[in-house]
Protein backbone atom coordinates (compact mmCIF):
# COMPACT_ATOMS: atom_id res chain seq x y z
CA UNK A 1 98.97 67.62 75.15
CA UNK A 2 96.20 64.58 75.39
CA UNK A 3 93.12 65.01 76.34
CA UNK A 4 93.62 63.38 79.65
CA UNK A 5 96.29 65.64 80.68
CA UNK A 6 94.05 68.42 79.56
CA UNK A 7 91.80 67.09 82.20
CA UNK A 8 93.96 67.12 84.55
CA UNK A 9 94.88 70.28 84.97
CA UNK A 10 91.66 72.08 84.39
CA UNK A 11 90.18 69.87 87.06
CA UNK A 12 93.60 71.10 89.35
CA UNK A 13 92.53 74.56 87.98
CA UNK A 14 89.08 74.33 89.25
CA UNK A 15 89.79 73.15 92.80
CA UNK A 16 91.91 76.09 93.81
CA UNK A 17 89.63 78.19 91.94
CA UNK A 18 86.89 76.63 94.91
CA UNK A 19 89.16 76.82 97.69
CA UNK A 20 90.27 80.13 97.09
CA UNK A 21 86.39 81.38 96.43
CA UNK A 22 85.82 79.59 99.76
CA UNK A 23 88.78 81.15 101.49
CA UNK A 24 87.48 84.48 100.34
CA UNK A 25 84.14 84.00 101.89
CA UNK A 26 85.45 82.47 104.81
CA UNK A 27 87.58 85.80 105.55
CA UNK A 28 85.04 88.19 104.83
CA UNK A 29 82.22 86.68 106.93
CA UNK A 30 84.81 86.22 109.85
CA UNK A 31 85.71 90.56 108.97
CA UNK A 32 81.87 90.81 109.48
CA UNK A 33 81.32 88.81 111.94
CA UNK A 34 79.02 87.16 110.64
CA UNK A 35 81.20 83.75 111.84
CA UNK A 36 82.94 82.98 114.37
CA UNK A 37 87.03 82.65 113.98
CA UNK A 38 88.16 79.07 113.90
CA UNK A 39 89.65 77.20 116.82
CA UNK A 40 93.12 77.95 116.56
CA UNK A 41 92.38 81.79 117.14
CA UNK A 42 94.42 83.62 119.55
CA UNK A 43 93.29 84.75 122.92
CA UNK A 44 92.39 88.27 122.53
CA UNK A 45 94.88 89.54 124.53
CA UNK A 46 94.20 92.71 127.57
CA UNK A 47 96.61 95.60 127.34
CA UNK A 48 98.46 95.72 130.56
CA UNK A 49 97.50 98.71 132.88
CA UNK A 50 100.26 101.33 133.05
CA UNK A 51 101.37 102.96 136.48
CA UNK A 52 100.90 106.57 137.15
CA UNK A 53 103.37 108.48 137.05
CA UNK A 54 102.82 111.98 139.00
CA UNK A 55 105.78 114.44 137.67
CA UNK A 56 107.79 116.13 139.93
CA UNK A 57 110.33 119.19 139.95
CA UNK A 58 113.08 117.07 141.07
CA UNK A 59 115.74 117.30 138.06
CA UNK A 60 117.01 114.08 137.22
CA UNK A 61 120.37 113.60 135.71
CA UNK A 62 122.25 110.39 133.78
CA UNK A 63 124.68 109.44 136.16
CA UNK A 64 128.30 109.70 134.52
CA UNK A 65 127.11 112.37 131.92
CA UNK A 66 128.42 115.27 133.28
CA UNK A 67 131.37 114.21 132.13
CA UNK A 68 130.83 113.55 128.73
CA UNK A 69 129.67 117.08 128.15
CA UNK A 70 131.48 119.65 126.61
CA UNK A 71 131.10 123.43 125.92
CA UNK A 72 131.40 124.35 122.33
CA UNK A 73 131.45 128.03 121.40
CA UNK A 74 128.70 129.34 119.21
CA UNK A 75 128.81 130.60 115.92
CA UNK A 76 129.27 133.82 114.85
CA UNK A 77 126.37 135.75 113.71
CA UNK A 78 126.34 136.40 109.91
């Protein structure tokens, strides 16, 4: 290889060695907080209230499955 292409790459080397070195910082000061996300963030989203449910002593049933069950006999005891 020439010099120049020797260069080349080493100075290719040495940028991604930067941007991941400022990638890295980037993430851990946004984990910190110590900076604020970029622009193209997400909302934060709000998790959507759930209705109360009070239980009652009403059984419910699937319709259409009592007739899908069967009766099978036990096993004997060994």
């Amino acid at each position: 290889m020439s010099r120049g292409t020797s260069c080349l790459f080493n100075l290719i080397t040495l940028v991604f060695v930067v941007l991941t070195v400022v990638v890295i910082a980037g993430a851990v000061a946004i984990a910190t907080d110590a900076m604020e996300p970029p622009f193209l963030a997400p909302d934060p989203t709000l998790v959507p209230p759930t209705a109360a449910v009070i239980p009652t002593l009403t059984p419910s049933t699937v319709p259409g499955a009592e007739e899908t069950l069967t009766l099978t006999p036990e096993a004997p005891a060994q």
